[in-house]
Protein backbone atom coordinates (compact mmCIF):
# COMPACT_ATOMS: atom_id res chain seq x y z
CA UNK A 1 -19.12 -16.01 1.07
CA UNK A 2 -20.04 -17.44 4.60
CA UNK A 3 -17.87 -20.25 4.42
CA UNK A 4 -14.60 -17.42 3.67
CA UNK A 5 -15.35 -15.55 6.19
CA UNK A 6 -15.62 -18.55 8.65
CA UNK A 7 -12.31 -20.19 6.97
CA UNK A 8 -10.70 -16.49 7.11
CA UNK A 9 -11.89 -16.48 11.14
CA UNK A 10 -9.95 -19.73 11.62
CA UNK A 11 -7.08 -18.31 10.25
CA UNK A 12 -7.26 -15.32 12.73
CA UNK A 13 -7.62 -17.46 15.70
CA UNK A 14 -5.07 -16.52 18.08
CA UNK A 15 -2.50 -19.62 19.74
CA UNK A 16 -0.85 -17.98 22.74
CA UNK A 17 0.68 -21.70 23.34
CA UNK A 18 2.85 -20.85 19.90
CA UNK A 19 3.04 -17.58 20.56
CA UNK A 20 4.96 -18.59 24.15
CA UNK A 21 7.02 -21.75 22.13
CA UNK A 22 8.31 -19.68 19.30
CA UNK A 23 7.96 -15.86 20.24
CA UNK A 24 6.02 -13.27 19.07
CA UNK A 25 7.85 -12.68 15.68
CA UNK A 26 7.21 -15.73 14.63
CA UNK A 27 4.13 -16.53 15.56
CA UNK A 28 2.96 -13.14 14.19
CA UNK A 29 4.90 -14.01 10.83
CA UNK A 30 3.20 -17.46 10.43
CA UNK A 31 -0.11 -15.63 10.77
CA UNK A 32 0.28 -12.88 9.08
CA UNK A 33 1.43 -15.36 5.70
CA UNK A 34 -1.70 -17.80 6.88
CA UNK A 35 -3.68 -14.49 5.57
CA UNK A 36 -1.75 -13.91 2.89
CA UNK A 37 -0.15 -10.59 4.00
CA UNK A 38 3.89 -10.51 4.06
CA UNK A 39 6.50 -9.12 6.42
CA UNK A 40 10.02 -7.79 6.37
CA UNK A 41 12.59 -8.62 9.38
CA UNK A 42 14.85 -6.10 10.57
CA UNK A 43 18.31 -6.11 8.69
CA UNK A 44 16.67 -7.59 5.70
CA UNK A 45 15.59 -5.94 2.52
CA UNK A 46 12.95 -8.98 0.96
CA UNK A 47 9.65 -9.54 1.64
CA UNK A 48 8.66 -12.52 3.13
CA UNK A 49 5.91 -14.66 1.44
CA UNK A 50 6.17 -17.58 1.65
CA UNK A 51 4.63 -19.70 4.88
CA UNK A 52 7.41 -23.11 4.22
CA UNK A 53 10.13 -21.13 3.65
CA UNK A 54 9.63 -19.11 6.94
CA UNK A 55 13.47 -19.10 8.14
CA UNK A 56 14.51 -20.49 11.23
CA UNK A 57 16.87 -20.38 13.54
CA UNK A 58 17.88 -18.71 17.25
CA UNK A 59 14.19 -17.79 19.06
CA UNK A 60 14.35 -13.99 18.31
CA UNK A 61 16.90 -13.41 15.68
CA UNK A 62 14.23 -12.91 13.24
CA UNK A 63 12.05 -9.59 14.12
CA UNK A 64 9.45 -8.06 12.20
CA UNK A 65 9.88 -4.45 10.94
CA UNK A 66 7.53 -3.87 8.02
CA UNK A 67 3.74 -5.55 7.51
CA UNK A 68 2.24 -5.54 4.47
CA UNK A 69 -1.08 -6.59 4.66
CA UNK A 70 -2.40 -6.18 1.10
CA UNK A 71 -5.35 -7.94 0.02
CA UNK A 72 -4.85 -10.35 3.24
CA UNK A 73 -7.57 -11.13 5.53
CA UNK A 74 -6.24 -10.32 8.55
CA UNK A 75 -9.37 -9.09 11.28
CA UNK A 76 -9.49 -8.13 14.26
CA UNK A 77 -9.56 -11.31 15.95
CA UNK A 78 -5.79 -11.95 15.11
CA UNK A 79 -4.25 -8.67 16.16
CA UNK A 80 -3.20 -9.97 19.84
CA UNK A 81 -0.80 -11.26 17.53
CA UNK A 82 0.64 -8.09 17.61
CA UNK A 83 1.01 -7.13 21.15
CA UNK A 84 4.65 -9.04 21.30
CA UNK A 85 6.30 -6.92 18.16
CA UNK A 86 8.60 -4.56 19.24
CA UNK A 87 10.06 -3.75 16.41
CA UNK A 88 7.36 -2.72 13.83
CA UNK A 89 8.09 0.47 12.11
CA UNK A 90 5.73 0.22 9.04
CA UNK A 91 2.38 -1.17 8.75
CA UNK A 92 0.69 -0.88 5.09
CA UNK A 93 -3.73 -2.01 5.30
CA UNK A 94 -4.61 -2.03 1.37
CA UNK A 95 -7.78 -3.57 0.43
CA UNK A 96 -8.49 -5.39 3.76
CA UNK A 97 -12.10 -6.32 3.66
CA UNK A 98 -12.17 -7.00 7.09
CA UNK A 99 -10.06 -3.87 8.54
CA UNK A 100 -12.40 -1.55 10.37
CA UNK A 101 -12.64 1.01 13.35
CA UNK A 102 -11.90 -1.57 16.19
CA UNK A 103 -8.39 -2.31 13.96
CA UNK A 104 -7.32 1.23 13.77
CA UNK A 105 -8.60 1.45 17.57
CA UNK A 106 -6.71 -1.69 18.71
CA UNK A 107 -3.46 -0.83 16.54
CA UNK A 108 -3.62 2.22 18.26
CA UNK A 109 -3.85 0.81 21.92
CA UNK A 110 -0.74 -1.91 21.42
CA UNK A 111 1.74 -0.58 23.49
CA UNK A 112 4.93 -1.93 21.61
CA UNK A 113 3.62 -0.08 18.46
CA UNK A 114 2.83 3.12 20.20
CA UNK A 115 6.39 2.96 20.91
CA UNK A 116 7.93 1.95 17.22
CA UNK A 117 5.37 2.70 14.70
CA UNK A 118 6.50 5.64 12.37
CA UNK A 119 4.63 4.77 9.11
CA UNK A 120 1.03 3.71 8.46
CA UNK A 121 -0.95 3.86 4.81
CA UNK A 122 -4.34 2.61 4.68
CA UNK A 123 -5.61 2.70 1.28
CA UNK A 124 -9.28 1.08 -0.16
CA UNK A 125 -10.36 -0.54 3.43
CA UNK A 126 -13.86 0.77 2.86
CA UNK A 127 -15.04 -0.18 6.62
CA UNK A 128 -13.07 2.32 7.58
CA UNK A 129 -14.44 5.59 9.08
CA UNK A 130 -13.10 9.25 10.73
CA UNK A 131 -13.66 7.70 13.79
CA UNK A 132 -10.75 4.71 13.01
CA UNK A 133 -8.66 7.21 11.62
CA UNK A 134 -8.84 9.45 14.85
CA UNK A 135 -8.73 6.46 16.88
CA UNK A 136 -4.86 6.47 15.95
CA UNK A 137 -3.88 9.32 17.85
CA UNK A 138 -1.99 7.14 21.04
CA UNK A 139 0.70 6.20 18.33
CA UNK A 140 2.69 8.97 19.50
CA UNK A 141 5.96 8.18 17.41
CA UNK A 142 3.91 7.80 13.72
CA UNK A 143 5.58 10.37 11.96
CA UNK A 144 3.59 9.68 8.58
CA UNK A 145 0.29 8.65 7.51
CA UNK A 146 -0.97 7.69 3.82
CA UNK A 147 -4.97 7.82 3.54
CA UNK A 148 -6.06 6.57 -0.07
CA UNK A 149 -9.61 5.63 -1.35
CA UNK A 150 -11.56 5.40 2.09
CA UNK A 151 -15.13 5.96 1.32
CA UNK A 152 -16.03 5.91 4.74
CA UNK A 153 -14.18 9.03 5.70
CA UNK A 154 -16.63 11.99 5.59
CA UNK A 155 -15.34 14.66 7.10
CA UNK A 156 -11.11 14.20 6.51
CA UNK A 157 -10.89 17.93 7.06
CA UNK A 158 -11.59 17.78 10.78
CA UNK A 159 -10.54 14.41 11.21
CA UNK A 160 -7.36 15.38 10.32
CA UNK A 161 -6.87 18.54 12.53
CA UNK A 162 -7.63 16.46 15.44
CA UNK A 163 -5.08 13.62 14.67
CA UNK A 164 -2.47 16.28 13.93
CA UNK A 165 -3.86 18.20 17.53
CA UNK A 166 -2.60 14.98 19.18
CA UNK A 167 0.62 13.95 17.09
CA UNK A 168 2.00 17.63 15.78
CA UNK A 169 5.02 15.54 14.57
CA UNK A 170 2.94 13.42 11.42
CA UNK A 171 2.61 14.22 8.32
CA UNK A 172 -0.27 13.39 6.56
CA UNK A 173 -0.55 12.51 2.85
CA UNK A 174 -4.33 12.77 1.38
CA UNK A 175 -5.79 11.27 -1.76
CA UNK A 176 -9.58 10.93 -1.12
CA UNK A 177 -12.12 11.80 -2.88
């Protein structure tokens, strides 16, 4: 188990020299596949999954609109990875053993995804708590949130009310327990 979640930490080690020789798109797309989550560019309708047939071409023409992280071992470590996506519109966390509270709270406090984040399920990340979920509140243009199977949410009533006190605009969709 040790020697994943080393191997896993490697793989969420941030290289802001690539990130500066091939943009943020695709630096965030070859680490987001290194973890085994996939990603959607704007304009296109398939998922990309696999890491060699990445596709190339003009720096930029590629940009990421859709993450989805399932079963991927993305962490915390890796999410400055994130900070150069402008473009990001939907971000899906399904069993992500190493999502937590700083995630949601970091997600939350990138800039270009306060600005074009408008969809964001988290289902079965069970480090996840109320105080992730209202950590999410500075995403000001999420218009819906999906909350599935998060034992760590006690009291979604209240945690709720004070996500939807911040963003009136989202929706919420609901299936805990």
């Amino acid at each position: 188990r040790s020697f994943w979640g080393w191997l896993n930490a490697v793989f969420n080690k941030v290289d802001y020299e690539r990130i500066r020789a091939v943009g943020p798109d695709r630096a965030a797309s070859e680490w987001l596949l290194r973890c085994g989550a996939l990603v959607r560019y704007q304009g296109y309708q398939k998922w990309q999954q696999d890491y060699n047939g990445l596709p190339t071409g003009p720096l930029g023409k590629y940009r990421i609109e859709a993450i989805d992280a399932t079963d991927s071992c993305i962490m915390y470590r890796g999410f400055d990875y994130l900070d150069g996506l402008k473009h990001v519109t939907e971000i899906k966390l399904q069993k992500c053993m190493y999502i937590q509270d700083e995630c949601l709270q970091r997600l939350s406090d990138t800039k270009n995804l306060q600005k074009s984040l408008l969809q964001l399920k988290i289902i079965s990340c069970g480090n996840v708590t109320d105080k992730g979920i209202i950590a999410l509140h500075k995403l000001t243009n999420l218009e819906y949130l999906y909350l599935s199977d998060l034992p760590g949410i006690r009291k979604k009533e209240s945690t709720v009310q004070m996500l939807q006190q911040a963003l009136p605009n989202l929706e919420v969709e609901l299936d805990l327990e």
